[in-house]
N, C-alpha and C. Protein backbone atom coordinates (compact mmCIF):
# COMPACT_ATOMS: atom_id res chain seq x y z
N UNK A 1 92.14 133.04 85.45
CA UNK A 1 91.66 131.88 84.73
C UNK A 1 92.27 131.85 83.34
N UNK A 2 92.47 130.45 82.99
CA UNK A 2 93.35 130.45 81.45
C UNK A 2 92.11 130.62 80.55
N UNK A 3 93.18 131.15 79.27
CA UNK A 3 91.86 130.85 78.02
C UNK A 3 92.20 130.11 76.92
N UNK A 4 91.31 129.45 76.63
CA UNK A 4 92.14 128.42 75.46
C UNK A 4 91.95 128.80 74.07
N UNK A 5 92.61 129.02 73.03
CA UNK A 5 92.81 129.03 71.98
C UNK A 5 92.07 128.07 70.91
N UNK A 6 90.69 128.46 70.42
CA UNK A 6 89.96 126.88 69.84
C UNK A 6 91.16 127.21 68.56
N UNK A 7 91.02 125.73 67.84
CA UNK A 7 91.61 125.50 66.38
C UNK A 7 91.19 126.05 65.64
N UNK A 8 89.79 126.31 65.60
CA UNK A 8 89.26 127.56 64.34
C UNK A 8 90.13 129.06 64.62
N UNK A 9 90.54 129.50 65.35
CA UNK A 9 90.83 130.58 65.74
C UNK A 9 91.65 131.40 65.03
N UNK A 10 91.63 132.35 64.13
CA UNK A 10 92.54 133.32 63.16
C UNK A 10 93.85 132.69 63.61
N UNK A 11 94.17 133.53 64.70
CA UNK A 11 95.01 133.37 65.47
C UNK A 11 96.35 131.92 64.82
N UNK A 12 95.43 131.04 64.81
CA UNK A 12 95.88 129.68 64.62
C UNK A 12 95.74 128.90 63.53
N UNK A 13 94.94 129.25 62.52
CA UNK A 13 94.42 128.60 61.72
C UNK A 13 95.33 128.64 60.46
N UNK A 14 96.08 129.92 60.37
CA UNK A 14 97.00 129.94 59.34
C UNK A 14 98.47 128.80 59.66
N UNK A 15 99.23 128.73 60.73
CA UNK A 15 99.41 127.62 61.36
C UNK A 15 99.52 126.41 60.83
N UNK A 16 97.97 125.81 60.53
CA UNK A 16 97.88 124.45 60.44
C UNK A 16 98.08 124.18 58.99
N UNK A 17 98.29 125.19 58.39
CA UNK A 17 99.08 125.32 56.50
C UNK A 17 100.26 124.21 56.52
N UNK A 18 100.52 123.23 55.53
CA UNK A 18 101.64 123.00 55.13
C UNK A 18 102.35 124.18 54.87
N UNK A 19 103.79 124.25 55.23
CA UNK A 19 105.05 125.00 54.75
C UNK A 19 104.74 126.44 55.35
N UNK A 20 103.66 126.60 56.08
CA UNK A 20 103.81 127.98 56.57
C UNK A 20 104.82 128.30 57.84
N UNK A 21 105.53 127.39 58.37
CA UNK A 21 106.29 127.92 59.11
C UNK A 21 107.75 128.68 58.29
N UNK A 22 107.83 128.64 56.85
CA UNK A 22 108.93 129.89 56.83
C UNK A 22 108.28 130.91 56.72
N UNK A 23 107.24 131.41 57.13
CA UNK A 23 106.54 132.51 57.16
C UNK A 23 107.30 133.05 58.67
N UNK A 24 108.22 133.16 59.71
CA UNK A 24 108.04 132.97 60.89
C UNK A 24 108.68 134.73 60.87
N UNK A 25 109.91 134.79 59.69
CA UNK A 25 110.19 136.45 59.95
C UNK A 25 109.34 137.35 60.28
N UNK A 26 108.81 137.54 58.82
CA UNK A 26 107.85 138.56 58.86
C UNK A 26 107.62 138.94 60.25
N UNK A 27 106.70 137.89 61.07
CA UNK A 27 105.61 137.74 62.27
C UNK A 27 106.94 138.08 63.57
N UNK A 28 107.81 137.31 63.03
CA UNK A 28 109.05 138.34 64.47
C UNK A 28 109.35 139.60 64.52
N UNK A 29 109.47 140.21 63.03
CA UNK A 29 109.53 141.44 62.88
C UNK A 29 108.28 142.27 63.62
N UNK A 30 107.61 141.92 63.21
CA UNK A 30 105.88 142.55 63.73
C UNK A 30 105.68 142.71 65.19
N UNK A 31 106.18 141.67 65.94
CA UNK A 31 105.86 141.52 67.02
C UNK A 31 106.74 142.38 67.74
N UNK A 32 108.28 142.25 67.88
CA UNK A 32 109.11 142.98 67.99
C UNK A 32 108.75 144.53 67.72
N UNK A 33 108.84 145.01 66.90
CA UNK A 33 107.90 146.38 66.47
C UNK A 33 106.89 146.32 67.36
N UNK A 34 106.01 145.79 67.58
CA UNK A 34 104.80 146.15 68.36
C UNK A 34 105.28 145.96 69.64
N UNK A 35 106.12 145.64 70.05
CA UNK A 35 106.45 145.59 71.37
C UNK A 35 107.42 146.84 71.77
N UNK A 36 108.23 147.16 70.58
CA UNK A 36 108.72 148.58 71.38
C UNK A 36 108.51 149.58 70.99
N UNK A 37 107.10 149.75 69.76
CA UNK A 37 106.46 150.68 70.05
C UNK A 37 105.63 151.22 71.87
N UNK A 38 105.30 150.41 72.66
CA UNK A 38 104.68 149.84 73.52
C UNK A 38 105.75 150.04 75.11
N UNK A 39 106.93 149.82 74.15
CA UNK A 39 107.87 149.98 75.56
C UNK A 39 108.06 148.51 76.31
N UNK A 40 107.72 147.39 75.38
CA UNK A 40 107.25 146.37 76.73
C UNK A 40 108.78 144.86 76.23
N UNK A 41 108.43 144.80 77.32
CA UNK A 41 109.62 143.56 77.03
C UNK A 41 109.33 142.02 76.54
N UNK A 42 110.30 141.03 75.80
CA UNK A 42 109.57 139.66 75.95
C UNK A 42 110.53 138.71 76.31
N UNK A 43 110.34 137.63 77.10
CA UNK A 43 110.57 136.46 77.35
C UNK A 43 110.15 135.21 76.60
N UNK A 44 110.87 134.41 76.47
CA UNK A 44 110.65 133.13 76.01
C UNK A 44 111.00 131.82 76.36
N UNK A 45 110.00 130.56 76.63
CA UNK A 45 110.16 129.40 77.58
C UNK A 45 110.11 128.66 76.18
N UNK A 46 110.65 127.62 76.20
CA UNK A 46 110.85 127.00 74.89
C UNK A 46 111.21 125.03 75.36
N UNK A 47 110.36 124.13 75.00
CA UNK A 47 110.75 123.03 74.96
C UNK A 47 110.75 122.27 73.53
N UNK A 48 110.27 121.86 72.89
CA UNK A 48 110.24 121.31 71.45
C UNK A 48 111.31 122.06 70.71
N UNK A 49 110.88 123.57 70.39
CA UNK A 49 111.51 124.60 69.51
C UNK A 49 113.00 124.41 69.77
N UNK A 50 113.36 123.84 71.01
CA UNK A 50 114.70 123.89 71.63
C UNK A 50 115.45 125.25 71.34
N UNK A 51 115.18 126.54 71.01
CA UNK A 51 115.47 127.98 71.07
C UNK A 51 115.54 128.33 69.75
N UNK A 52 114.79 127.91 68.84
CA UNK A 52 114.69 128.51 67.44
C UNK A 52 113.24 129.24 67.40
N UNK A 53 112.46 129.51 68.59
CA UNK A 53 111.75 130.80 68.81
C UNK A 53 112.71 132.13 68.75
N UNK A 54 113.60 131.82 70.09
CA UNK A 54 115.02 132.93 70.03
C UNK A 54 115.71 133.02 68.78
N UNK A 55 116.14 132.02 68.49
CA UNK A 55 116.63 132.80 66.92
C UNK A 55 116.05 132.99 66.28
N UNK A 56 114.66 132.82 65.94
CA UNK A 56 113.90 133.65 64.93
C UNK A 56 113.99 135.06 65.61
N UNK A 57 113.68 135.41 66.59
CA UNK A 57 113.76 136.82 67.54
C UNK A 57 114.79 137.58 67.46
N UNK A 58 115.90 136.45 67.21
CA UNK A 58 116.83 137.90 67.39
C UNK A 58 117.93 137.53 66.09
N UNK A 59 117.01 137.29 64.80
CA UNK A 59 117.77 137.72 63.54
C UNK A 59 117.29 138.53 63.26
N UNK A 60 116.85 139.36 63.75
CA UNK A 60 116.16 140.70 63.77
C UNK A 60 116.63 141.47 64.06
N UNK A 61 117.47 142.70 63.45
CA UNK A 61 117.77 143.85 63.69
C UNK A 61 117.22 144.07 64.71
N UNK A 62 118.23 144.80 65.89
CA UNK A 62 117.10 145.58 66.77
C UNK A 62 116.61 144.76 67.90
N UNK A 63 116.53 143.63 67.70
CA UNK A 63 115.78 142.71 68.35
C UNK A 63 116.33 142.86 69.94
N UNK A 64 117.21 143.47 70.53
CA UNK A 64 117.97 143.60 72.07
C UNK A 64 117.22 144.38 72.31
N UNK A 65 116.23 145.04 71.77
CA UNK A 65 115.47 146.41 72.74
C UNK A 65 114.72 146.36 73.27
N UNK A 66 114.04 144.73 72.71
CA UNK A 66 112.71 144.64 73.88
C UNK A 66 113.19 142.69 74.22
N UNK A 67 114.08 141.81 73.71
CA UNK A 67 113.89 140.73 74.05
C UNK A 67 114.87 140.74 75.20
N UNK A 68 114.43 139.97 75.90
CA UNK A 68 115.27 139.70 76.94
C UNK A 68 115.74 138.69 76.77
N UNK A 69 115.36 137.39 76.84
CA UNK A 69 116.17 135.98 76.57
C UNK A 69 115.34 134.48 76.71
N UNK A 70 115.68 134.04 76.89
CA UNK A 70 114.69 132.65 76.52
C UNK A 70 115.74 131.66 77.78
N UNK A 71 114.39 130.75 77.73
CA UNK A 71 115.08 129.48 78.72
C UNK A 71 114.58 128.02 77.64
N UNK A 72 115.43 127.39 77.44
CA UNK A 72 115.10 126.58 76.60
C UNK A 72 114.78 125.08 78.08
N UNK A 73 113.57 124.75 78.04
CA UNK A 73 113.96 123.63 79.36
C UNK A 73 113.13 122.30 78.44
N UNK A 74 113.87 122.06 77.51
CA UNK A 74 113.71 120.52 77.10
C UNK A 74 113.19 119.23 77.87
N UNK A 75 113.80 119.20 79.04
CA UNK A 75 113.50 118.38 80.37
C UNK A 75 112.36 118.41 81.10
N UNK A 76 111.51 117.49 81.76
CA UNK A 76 110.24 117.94 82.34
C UNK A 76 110.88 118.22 83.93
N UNK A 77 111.75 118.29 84.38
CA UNK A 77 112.06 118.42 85.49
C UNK A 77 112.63 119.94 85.67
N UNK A 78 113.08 120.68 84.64
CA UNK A 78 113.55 122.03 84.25
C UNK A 78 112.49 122.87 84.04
N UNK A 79 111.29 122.17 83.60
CA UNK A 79 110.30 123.26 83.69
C UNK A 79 109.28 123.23 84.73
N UNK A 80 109.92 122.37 86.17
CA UNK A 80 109.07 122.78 87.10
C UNK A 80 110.22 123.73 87.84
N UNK A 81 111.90 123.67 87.91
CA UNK A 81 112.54 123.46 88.51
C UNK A 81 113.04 125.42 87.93
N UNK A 82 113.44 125.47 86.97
CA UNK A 82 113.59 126.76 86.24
C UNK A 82 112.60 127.79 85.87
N UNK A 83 111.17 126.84 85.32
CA UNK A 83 109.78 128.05 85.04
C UNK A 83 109.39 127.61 86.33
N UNK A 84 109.23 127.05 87.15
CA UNK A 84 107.73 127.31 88.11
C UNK A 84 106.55 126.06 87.83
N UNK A 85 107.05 125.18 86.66
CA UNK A 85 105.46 124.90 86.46
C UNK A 85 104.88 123.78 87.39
N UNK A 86 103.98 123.63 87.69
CA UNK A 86 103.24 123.07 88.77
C UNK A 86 103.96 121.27 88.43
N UNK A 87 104.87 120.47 89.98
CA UNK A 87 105.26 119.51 89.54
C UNK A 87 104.06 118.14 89.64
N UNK A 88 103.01 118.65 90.37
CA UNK A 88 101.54 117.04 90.25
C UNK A 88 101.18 117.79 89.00
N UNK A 89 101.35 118.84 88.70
CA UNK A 89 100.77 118.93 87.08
C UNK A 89 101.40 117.84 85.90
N UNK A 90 102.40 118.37 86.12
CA UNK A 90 103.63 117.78 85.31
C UNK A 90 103.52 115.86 85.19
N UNK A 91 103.11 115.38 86.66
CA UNK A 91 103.38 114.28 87.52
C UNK A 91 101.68 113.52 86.05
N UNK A 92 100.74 114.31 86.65
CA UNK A 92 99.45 114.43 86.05
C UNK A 92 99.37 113.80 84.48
N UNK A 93 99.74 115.18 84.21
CA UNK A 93 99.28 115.41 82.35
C UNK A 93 100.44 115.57 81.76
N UNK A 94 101.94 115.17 82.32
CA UNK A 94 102.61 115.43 81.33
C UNK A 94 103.21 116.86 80.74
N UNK A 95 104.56 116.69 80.38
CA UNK A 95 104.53 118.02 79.56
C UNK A 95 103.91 118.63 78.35
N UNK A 96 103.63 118.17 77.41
CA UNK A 96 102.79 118.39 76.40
C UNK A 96 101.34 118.65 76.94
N UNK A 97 100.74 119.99 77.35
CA UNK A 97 99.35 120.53 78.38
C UNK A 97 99.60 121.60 77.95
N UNK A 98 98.02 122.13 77.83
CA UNK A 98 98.16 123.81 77.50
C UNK A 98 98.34 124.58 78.65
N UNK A 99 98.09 123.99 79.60
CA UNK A 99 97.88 124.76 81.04
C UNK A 99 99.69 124.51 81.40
N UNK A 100 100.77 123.46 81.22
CA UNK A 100 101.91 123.41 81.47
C UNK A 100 102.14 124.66 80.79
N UNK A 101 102.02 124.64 78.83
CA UNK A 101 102.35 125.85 78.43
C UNK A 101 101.73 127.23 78.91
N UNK A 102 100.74 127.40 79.46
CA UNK A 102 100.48 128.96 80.22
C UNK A 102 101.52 128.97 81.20
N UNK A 103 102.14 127.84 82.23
CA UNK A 103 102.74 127.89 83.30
C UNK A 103 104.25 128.61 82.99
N UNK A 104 104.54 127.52 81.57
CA UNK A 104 105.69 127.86 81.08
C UNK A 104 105.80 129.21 80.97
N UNK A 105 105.00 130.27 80.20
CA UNK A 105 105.00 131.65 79.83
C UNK A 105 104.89 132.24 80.98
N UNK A 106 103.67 132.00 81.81
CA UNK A 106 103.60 132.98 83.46
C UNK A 106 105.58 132.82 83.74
N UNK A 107 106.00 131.77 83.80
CA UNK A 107 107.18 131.52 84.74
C UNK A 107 108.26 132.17 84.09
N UNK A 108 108.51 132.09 82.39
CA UNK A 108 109.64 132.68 82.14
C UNK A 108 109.45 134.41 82.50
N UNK A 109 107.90 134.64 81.86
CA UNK A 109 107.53 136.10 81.97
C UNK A 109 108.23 136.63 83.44
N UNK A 110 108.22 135.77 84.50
CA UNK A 110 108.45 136.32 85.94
C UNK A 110 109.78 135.99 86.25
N UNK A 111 110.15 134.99 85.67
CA UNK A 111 111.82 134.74 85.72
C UNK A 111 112.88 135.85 85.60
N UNK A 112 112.56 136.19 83.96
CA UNK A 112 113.11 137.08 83.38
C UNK A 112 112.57 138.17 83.31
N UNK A 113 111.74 139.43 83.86
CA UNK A 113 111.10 140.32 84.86
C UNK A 113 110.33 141.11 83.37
N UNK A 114 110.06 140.22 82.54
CA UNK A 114 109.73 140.93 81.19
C UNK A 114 108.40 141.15 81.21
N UNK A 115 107.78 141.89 80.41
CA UNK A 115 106.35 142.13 80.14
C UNK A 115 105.30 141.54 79.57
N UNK A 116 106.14 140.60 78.59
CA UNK A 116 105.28 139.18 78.00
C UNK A 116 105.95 137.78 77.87
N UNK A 117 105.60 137.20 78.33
CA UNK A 117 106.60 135.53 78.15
C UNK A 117 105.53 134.73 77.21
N UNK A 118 106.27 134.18 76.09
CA UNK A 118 105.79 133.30 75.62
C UNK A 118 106.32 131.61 75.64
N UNK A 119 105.92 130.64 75.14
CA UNK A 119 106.28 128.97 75.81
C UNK A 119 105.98 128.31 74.68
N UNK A 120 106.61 127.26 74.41
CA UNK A 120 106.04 126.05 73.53
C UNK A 120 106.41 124.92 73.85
N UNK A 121 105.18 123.72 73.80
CA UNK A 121 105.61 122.51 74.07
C UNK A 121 104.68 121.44 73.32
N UNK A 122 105.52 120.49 73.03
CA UNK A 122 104.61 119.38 72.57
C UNK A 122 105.52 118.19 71.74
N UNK A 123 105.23 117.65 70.90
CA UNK A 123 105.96 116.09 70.07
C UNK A 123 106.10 116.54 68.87
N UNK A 124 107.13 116.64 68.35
CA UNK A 124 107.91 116.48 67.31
C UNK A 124 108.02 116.06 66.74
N UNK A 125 108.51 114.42 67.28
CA UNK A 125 108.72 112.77 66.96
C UNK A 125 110.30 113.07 66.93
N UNK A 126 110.72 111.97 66.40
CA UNK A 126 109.85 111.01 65.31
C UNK A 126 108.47 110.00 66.48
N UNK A 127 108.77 109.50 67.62
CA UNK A 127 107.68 109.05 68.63
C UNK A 127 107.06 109.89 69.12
N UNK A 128 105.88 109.07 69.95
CA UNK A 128 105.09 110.23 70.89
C UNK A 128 105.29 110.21 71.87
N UNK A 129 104.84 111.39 73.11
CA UNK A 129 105.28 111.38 74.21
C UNK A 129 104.34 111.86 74.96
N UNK A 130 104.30 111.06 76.43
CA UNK A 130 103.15 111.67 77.34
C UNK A 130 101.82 111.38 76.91
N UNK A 131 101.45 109.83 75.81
CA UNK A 131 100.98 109.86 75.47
C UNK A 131 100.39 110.45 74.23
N UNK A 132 101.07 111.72 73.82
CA UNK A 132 100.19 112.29 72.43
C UNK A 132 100.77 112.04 71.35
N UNK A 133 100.24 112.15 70.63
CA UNK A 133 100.89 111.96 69.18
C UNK A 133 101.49 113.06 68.32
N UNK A 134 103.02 112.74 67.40
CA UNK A 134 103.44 113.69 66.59
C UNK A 134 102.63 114.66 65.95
N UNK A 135 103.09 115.34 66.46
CA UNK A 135 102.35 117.01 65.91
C UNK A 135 101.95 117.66 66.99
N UNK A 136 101.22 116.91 68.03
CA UNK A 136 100.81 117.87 68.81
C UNK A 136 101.54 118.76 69.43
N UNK A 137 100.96 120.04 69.80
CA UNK A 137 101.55 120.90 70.14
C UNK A 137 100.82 121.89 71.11
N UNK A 138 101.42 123.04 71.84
CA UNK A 138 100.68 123.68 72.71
C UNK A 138 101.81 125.17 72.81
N UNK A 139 100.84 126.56 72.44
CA UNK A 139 101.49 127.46 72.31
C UNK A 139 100.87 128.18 73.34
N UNK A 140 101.51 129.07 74.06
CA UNK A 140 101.02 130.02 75.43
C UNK A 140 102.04 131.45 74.80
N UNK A 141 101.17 132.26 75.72
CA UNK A 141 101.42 133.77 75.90
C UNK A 141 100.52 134.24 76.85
N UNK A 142 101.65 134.98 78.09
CA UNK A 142 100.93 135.50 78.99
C UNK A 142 101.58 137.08 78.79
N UNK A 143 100.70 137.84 79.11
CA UNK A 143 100.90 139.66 79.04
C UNK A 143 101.27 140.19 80.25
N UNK A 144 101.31 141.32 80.16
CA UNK A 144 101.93 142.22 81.59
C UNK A 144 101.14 141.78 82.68
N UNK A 145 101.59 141.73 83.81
CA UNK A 145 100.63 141.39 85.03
C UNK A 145 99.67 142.74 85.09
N UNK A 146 98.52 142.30 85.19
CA UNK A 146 97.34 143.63 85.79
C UNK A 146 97.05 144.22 84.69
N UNK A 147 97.24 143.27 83.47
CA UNK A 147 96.68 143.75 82.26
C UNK A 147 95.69 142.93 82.05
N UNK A 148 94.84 143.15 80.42
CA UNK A 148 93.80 142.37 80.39
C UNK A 148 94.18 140.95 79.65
N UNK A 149 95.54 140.68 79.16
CA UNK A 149 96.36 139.35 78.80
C UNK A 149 97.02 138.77 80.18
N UNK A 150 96.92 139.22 80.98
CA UNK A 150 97.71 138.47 82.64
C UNK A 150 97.54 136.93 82.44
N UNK A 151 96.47 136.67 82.28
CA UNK A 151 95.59 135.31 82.62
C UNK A 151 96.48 134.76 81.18
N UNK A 152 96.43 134.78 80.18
CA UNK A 152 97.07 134.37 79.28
C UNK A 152 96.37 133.48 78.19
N UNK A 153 96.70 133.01 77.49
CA UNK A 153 95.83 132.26 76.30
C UNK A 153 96.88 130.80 75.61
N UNK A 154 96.63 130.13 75.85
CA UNK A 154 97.12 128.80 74.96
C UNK A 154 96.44 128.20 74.00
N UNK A 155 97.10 127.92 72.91
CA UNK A 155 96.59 126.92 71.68
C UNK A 155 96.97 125.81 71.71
N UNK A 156 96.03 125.12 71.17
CA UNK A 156 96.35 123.25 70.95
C UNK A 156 96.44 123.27 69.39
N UNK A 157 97.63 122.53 69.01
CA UNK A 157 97.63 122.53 67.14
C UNK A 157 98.00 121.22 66.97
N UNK A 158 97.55 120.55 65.79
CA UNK A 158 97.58 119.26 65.32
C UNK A 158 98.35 119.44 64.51
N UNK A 159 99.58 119.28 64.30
CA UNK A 159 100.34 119.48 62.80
C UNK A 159 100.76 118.40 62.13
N UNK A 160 101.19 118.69 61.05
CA UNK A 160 101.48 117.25 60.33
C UNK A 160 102.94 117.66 59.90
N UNK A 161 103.78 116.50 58.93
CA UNK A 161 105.01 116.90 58.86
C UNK A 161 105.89 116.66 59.31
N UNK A 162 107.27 116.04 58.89
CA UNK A 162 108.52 115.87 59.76
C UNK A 162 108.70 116.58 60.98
N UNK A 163 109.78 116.55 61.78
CA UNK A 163 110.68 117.14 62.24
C UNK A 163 110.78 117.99 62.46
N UNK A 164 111.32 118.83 61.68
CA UNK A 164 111.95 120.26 60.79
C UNK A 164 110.53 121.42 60.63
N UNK A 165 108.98 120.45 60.21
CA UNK A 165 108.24 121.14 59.85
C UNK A 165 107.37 121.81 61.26
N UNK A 166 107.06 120.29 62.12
CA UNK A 166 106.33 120.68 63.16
C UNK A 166 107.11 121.77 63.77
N UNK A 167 108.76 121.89 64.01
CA UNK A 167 109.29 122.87 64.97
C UNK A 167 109.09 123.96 64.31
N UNK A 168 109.13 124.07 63.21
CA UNK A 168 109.44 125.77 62.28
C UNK A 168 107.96 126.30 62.74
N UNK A 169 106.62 124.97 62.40
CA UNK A 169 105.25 125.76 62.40
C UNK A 169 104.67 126.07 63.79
N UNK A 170 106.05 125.47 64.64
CA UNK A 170 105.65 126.25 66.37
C UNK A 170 106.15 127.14 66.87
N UNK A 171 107.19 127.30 65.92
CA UNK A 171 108.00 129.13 66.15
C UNK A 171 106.75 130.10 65.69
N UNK A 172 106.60 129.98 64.45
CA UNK A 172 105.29 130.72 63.81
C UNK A 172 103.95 131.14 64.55
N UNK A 173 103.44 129.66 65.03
CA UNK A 173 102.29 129.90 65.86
C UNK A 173 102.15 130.70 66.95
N UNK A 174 103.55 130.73 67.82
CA UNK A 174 103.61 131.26 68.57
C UNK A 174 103.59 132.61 68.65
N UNK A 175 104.46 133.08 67.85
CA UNK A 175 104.27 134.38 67.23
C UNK A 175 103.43 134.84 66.74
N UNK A 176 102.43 134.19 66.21
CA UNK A 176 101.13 134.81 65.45
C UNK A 176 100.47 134.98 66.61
N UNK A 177 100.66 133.80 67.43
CA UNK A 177 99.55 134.45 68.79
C UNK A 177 100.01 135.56 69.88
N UNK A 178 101.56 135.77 70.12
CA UNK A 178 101.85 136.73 70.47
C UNK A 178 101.17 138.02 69.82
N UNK A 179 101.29 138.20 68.51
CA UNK A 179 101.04 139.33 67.46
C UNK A 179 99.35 139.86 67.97
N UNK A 180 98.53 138.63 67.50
CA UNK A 180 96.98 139.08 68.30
C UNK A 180 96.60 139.28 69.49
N UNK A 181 97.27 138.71 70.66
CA UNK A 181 97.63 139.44 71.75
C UNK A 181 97.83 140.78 72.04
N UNK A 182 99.00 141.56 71.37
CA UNK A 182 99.33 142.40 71.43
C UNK A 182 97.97 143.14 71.17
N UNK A 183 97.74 142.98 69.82
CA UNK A 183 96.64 143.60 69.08
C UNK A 183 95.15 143.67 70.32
N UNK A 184 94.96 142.66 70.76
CA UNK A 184 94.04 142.47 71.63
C UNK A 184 93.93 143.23 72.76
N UNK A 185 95.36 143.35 73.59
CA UNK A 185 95.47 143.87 74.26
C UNK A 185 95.51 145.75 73.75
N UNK A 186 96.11 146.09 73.01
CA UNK A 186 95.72 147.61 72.84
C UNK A 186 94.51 147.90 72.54
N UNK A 187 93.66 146.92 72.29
CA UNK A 187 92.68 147.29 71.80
C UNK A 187 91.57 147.11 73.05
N UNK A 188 91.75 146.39 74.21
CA UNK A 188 91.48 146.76 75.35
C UNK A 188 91.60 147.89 76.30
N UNK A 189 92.91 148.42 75.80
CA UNK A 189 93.48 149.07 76.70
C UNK A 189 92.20 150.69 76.05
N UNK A 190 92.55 151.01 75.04
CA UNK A 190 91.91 151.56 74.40
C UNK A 190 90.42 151.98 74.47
N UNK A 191 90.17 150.93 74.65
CA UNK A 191 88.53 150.63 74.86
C UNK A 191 88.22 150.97 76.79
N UNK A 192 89.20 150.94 77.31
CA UNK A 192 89.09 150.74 78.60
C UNK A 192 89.60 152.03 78.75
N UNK A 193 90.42 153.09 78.14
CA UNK A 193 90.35 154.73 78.42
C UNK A 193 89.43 155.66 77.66
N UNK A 194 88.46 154.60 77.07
CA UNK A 194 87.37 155.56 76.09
C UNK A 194 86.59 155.56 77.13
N UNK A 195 86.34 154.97 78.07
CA UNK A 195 85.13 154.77 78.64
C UNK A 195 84.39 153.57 78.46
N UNK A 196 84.97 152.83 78.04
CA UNK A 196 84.27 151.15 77.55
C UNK A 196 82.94 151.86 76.11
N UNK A 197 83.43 152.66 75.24
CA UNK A 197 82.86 153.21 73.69
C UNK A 197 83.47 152.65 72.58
């Protein structure tokens, strides 16, 4: 079962800042680090961002040790056709869906045989699409299969801002929610070899 990401959510809330998407290093660095401390790999499904998730990822020193690669599928027909994602979904609600973006992450995660896939999708502009309006957006991350992130988690974000701003603050988001993920997940894992203490 998916879980959704409310807007109050840590996770997200820094996000909905004007200008916080050049914050996006830092949070690649972090994540990256926490991922090969961990040993674990990542994937990335990307529609809006059009692969400036990946290059935030891999201006990162280092960054080949745990990323594997990204599928950028701009097209709604590429992300049933390349990720997997459900096409009466697609037919349905459109690409801009948090449940498309979980699909997106399950699919690259399994595409590219990695340990975490993350996804972004939503309107940009300058118009809207699928019905929603500029800004909206939808960030996913799904975790290792048979972990306690499998099921995965998506956010819905309202952003404001050109162009330039909404894409930078969906590289960011994404990453911040990768980052508490991670965190979430060791801290399951943890809790789940104490004895649940």
């Amino acid at each position: 079962m998916s879980q959704a990401v409310r807007q109050g959510d840590p996770a997200v809330a820094a996000a909905q800042r004007p200008g916080a998407g050049a914050g996006a290093r830092p949070v690649a660095e972090r994540v990256l680090r926490l991922l090969a401390e961990r040993d674990q790999t990542l994937a990335v499904a990307e529609s809006l961002t059009g692969g400036l998730v990946a290059a935030e990822l891999t201006s990162v020193p280092g960054a080949s040790r745990v990323f594997l690669g990204s599928v950028t599928a701009y097209a709604t027909r590429l992300k049933r056709d390349l990720l997997g994602v459900d096409g009466e979904l697609l037919a349905r609600r459109g690409a801009v869906d948090a449940e498309v973006a979980l699909q997106m992450a399950r699919g690259v995660r399994s595409r590219l045989g990695a340990s975490w896939g993350v996804a972004t999708t939503g309107v940009a502009g300058p118009e809207p699409q699928d019905g929603r309006p500029v800004g909206t957006v939808y960030v996913a991350v799904c975790g290792p299969p048979g972990g306690p992130a499998e099921a995965g988690k998506a956010a819905a974000l309202r952003l404001d801002g050109g162009r330039a701003e909404i894409r930078g603050e969906s590289v960011r988001s994404v990453l911040e929610l990768l980052a508490h993920e991670l965190f979430e997940n060791a801290r399951a894992k943890d809790t789940e070899q104490n004895g649940g203490n």
